[in-house]
Protein backbone atom coordinates (compact mmCIF):
# COMPACT_ATOMS: atom_id res chain seq x y z
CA UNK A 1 65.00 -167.25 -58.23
CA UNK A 2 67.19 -169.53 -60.36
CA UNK A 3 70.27 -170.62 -58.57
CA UNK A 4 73.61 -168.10 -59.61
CA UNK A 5 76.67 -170.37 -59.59
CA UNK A 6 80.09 -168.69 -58.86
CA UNK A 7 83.35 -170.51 -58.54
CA UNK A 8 86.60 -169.45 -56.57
CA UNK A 9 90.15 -170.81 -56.83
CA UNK A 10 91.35 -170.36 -53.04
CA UNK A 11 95.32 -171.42 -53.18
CA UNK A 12 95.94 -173.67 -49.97
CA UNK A 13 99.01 -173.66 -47.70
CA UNK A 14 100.70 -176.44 -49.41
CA UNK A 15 100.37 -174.65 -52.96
CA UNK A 16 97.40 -176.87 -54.46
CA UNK A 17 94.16 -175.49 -55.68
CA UNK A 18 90.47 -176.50 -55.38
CA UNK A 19 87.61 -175.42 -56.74
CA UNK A 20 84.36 -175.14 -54.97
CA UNK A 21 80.89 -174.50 -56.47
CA UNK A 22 79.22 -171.99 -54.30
CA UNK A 23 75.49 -171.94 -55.05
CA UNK A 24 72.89 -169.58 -53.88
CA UNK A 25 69.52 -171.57 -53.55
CA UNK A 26 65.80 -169.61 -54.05
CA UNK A 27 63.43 -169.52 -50.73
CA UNK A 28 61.10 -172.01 -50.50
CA UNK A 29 59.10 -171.61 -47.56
CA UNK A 30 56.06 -169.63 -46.66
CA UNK A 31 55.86 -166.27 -47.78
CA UNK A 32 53.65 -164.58 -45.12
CA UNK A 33 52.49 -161.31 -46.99
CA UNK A 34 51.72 -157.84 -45.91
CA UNK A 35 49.26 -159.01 -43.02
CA UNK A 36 51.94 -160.84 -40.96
CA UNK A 37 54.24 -158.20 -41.51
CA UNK A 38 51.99 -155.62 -39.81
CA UNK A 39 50.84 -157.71 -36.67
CA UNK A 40 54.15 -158.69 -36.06
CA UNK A 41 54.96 -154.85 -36.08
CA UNK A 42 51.92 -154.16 -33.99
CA UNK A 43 52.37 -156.80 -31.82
CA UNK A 44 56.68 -155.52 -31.35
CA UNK A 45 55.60 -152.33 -30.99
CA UNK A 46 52.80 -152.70 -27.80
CA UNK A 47 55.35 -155.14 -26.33
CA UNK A 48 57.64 -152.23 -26.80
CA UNK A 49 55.53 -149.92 -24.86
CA UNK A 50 56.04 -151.71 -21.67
CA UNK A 51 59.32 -152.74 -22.26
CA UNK A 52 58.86 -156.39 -23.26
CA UNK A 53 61.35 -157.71 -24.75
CA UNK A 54 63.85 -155.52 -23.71
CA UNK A 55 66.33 -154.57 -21.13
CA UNK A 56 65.15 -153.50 -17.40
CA UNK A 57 66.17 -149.84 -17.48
CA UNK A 58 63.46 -149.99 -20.54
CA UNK A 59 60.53 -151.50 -18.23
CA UNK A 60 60.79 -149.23 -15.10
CA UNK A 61 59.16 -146.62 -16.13
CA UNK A 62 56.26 -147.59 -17.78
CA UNK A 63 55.80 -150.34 -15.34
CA UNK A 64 55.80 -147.63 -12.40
CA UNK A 65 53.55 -146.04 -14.08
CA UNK A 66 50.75 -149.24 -14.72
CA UNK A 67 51.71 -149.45 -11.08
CA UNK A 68 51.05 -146.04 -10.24
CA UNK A 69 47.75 -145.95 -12.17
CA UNK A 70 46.49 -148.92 -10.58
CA UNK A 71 47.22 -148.24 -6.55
CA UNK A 72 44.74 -145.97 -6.01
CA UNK A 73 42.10 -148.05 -7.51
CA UNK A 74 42.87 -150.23 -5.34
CA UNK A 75 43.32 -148.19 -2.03
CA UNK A 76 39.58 -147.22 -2.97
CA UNK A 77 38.61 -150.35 -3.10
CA UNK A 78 39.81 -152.03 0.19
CA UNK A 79 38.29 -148.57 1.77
CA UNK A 80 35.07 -149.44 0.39
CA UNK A 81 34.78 -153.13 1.60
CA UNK A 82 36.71 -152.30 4.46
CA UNK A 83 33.67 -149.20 5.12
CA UNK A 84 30.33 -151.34 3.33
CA UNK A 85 30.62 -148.05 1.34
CA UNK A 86 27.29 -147.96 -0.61
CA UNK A 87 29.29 -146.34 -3.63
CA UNK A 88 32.68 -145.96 -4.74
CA UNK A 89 34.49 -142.98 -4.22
CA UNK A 90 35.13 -142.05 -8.15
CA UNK A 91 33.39 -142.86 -10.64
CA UNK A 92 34.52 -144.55 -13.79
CA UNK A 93 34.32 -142.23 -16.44
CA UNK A 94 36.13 -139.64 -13.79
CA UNK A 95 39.30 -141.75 -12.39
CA UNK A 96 40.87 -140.79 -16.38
CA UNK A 97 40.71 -137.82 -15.22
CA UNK A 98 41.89 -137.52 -12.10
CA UNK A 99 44.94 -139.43 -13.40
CA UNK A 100 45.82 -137.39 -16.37
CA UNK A 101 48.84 -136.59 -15.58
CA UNK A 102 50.37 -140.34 -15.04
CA UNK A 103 48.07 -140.46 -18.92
CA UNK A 104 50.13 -137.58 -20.04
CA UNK A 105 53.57 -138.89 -18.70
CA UNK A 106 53.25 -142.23 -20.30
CA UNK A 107 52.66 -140.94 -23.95
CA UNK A 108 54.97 -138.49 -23.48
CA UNK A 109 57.11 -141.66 -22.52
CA UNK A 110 56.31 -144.20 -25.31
CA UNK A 111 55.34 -142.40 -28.21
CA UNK A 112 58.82 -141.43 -29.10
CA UNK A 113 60.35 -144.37 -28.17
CA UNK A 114 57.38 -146.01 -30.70
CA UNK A 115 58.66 -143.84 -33.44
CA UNK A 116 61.94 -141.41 -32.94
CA UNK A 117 64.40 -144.51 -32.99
CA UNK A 118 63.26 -145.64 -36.53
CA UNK A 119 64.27 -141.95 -37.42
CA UNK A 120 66.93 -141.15 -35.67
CA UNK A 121 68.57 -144.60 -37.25
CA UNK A 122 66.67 -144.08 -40.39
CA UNK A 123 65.49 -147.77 -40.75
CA UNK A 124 62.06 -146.84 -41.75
CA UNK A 125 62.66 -146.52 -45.08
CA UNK A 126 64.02 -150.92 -44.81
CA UNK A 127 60.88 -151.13 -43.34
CA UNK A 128 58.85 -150.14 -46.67
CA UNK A 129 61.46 -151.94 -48.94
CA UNK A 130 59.42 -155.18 -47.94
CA UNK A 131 55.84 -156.29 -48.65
CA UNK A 132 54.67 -153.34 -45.80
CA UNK A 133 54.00 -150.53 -46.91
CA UNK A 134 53.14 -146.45 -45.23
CA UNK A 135 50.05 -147.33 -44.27
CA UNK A 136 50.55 -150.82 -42.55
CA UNK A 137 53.36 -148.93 -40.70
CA UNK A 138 51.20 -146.26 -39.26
CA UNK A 139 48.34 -148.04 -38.53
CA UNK A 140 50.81 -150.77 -36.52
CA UNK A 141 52.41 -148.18 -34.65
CA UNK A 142 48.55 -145.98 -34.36
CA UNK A 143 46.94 -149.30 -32.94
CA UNK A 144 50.17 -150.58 -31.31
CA UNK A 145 50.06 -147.04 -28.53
CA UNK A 146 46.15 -146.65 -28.06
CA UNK A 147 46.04 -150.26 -27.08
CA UNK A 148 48.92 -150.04 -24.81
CA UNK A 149 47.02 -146.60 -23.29
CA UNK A 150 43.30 -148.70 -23.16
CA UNK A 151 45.71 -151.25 -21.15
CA UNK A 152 46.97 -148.44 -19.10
CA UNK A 153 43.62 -146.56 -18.42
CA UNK A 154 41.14 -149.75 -18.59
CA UNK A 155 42.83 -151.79 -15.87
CA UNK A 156 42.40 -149.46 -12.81
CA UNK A 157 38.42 -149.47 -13.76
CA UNK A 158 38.48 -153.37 -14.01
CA UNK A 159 40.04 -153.38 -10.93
CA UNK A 160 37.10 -151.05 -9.47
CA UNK A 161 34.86 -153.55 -10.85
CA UNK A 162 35.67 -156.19 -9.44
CA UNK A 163 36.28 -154.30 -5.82
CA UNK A 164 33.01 -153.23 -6.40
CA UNK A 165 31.19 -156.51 -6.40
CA UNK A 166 32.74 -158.19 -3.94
CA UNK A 167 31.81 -155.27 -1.75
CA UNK A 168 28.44 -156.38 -3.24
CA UNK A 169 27.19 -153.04 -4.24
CA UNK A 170 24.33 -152.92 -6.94
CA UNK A 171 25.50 -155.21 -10.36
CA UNK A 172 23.84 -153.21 -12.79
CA UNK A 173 24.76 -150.09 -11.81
CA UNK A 174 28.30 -150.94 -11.67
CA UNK A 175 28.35 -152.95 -14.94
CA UNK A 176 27.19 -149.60 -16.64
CA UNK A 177 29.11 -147.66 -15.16
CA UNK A 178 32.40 -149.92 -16.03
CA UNK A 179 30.74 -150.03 -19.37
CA UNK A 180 30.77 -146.32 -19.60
CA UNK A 181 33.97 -145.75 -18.55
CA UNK A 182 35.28 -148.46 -21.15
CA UNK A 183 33.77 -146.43 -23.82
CA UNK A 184 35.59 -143.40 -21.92
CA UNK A 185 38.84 -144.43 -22.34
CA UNK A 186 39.09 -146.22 -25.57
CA UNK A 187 38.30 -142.58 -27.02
CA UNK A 188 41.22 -141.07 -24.96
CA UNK A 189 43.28 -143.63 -25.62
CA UNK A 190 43.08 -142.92 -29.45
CA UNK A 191 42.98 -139.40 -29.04
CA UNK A 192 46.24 -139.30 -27.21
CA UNK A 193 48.03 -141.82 -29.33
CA UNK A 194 47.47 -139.41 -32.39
CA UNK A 195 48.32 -136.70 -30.92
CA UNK A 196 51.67 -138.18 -29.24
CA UNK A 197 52.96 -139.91 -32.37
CA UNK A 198 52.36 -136.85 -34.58
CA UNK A 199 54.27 -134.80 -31.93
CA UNK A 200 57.50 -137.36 -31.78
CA UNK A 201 57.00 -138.30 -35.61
CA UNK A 202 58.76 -134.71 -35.89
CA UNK A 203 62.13 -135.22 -34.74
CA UNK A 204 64.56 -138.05 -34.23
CA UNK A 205 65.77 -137.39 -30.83
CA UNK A 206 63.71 -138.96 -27.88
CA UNK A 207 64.42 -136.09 -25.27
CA UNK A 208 62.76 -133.64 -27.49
CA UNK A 209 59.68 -135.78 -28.81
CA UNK A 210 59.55 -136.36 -24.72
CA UNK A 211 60.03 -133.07 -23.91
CA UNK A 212 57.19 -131.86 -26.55
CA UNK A 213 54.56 -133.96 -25.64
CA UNK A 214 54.57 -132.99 -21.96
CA UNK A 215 54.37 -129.03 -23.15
CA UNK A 216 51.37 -129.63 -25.97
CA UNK A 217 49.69 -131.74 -22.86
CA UNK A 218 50.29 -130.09 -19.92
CA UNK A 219 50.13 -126.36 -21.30
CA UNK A 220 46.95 -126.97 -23.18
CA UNK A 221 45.13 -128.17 -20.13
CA UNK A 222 46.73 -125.69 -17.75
CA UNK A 223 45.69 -122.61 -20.35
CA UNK A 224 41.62 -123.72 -21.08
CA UNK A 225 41.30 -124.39 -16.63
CA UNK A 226 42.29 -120.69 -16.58
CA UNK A 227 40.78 -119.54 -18.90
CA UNK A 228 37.28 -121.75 -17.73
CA UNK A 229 38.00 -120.07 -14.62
CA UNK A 230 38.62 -116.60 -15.64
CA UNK A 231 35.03 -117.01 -17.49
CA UNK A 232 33.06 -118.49 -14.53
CA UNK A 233 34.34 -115.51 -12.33
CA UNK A 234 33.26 -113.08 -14.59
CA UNK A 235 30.01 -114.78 -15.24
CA UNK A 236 30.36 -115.73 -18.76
CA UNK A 237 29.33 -119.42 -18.59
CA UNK A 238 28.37 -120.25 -22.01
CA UNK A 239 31.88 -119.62 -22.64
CA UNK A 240 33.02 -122.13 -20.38
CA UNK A 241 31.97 -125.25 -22.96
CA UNK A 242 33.51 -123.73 -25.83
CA UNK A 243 37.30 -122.85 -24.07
CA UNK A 244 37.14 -126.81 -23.42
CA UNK A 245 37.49 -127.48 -26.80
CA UNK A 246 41.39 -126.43 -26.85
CA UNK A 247 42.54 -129.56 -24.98
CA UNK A 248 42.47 -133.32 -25.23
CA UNK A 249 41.68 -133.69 -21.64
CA UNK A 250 38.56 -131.38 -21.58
CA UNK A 251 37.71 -132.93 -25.06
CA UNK A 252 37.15 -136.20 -23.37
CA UNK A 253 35.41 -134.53 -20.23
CA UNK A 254 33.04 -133.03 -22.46
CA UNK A 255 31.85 -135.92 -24.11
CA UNK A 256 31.95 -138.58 -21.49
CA UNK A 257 29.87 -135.86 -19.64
CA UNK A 258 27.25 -134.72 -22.41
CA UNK A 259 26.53 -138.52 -23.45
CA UNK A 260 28.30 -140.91 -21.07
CA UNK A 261 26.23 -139.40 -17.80
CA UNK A 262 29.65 -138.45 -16.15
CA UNK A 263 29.79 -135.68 -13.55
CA UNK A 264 32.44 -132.76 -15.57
CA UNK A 265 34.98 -131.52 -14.05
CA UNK A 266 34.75 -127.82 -15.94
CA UNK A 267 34.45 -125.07 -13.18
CA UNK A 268 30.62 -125.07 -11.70
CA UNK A 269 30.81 -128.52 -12.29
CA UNK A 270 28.37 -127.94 -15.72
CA UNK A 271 29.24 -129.83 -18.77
CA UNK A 272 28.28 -128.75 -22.20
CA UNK A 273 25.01 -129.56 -23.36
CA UNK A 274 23.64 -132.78 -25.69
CA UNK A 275 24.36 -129.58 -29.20
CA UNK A 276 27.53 -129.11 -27.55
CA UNK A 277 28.33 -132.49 -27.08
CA UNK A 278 28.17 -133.41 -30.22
CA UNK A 279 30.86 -130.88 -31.23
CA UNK A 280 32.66 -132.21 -28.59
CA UNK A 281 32.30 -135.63 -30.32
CA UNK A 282 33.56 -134.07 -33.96
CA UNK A 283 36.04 -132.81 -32.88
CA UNK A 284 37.21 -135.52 -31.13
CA UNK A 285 37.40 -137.62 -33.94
CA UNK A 286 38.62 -135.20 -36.16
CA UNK A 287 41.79 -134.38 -33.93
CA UNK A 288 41.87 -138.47 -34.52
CA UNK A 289 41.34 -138.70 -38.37
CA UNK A 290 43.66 -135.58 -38.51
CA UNK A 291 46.67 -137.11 -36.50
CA UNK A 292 46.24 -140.32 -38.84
CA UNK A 293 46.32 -138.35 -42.25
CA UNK A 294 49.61 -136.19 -40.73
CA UNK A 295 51.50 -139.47 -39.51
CA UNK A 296 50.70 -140.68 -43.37
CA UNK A 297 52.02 -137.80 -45.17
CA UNK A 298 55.27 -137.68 -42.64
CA UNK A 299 56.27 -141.26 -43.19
CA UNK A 300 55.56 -141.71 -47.09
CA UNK A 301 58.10 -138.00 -47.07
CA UNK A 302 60.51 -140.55 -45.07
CA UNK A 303 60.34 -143.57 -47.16
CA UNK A 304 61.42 -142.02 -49.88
């Protein structure tokens, strides 16, 4: 940009005038491009998720929450050193499970503070008035919560792991089962990013994205265990498979139990089958590709 010259006539105290030449000179370092632009938003964005980088009251609860999700890991672990336990108590693909609901808290947590503050203070549409554009911004802020979740779900497992090889129980058994449960998680962990950005991507204000991600969680799980129930008492089993398709949590139980060799946690303790399964597995990742197209449509509506 060529420099713009301006000139101003300030009048000092003692009457005299000066003129100064005030210049405005072009850039000339670096110019980083699209590709910076989004890792520095994804990178932002997962430091946002636990607070990094900004005041206390923003890193208790998600903190308490890493805390919370790795205790019990650890509890089970000093029981089964402390014991020469031949097993440990959970298995990997199960301890997910078992801790849904500190899962369920923390997206309902972080995905509107990921996305309801750029609305509520409409600075999205500054974001896509440089090089980044829709898509860079929802794959940042996509990749920026299911990472944060792997963090959240993968560390209590590596911290079974370990336990469980310095209570020196069998390698390869515990390698694939900490391999299974990897693969376990990383699926829930995209699963329930898209689903709790596309929930808080629909109003501005925190409380409610909070307040909505907890009911399409909670309520969806609580509803297909009924109704799973309801069917195993009135001995309609085949059923039981099919009602799990209605929530994220039973998605993942289904699948993790049809191909990962996990134990399911539907009533009767019978997962679907390998045909099943692979329904499971479509779904899955259509409830994924689906909560990816909707964040696109809602944010290139915003930046206009």
């Amino acid at each position: 940009m060529a420099a713009e010259q301006s000139t101003r006539t300030p009048v000092t105290a003692s009457g005299d005038t000066r003129i100064h030449n005030i210049g405005y000179r072009s850039y000339d370092g670096a110019r980083l491009g699209r590709a910076y632009a989004r890792r520095s938003l994804y990178s932002q964005s997962l430091r946002g998720s636990y607070g990094l980088g900004r005041s206390v009251k923003s890193k208790v609860l998600p903190m308490l929450l890493f805390v919370v999700m790795c205790v019990p890991a650890a509890i089970m672990v000093a029981v089964a050193v402390a014991t020469k336990a031949k097993d440990l108590p959970v298995d990997y693909t199960r301890y997910a499970i078992v801790m849904q609901a500190v899962i369920s808290l923390y997206v309902a947590s972080q995905a509107p503070q990921s996305v309801s503050r750029d609305l509520r203070f409409k600075t999205v549409p500054l974001y896509f008035s440089r090089p980044i554009e829709t898509a860079d911004y929802v794959r940042a802020k996509f990749a920026a919560l299911a990472s944060a979740l792997f963090i959240l779900t993968a560390a209590p497992l590596l911290v079974l792991y370990v336990g469980a090889l310095l209570a020196k129980l069998d390698f390869s058994d515990q390698t694939k089962g900490f391999a299974q449960g990897l693969v376990s998680v990383a699926l829930l962990s995209l699963l329930f990013a898209g689903i709790g950005l596309v929930i808080a991507s629909v109003t501005p204000r925190r409380g409610f994205g909070i307040a909505a991600v907890i009911a399409v969680l909670t309520i969806t799980y609580g509803a297909v265990s009924t109704l799973q129930a309801i069917a195993e008492v009135q001995n309609s089993g085949d059923s039981i498979a099919w009602i799990g398709l209605f929530s994220p949590i039973t998605l993942i139980d289904g699948v993790q139990s049809a191909f990962l060799g996990a134990a399911s946690a539907f009533p009767g303790g019978v997962g679907p089958s390998n045909a099943e399964g692979i329904v499971y597995v479509l779904v899955t990742l259509g409830l994924i590709a689906a909560s990816y197209g909707l964040l696109m449509r809602r944010y290139k509506k915003v930046g206009l």
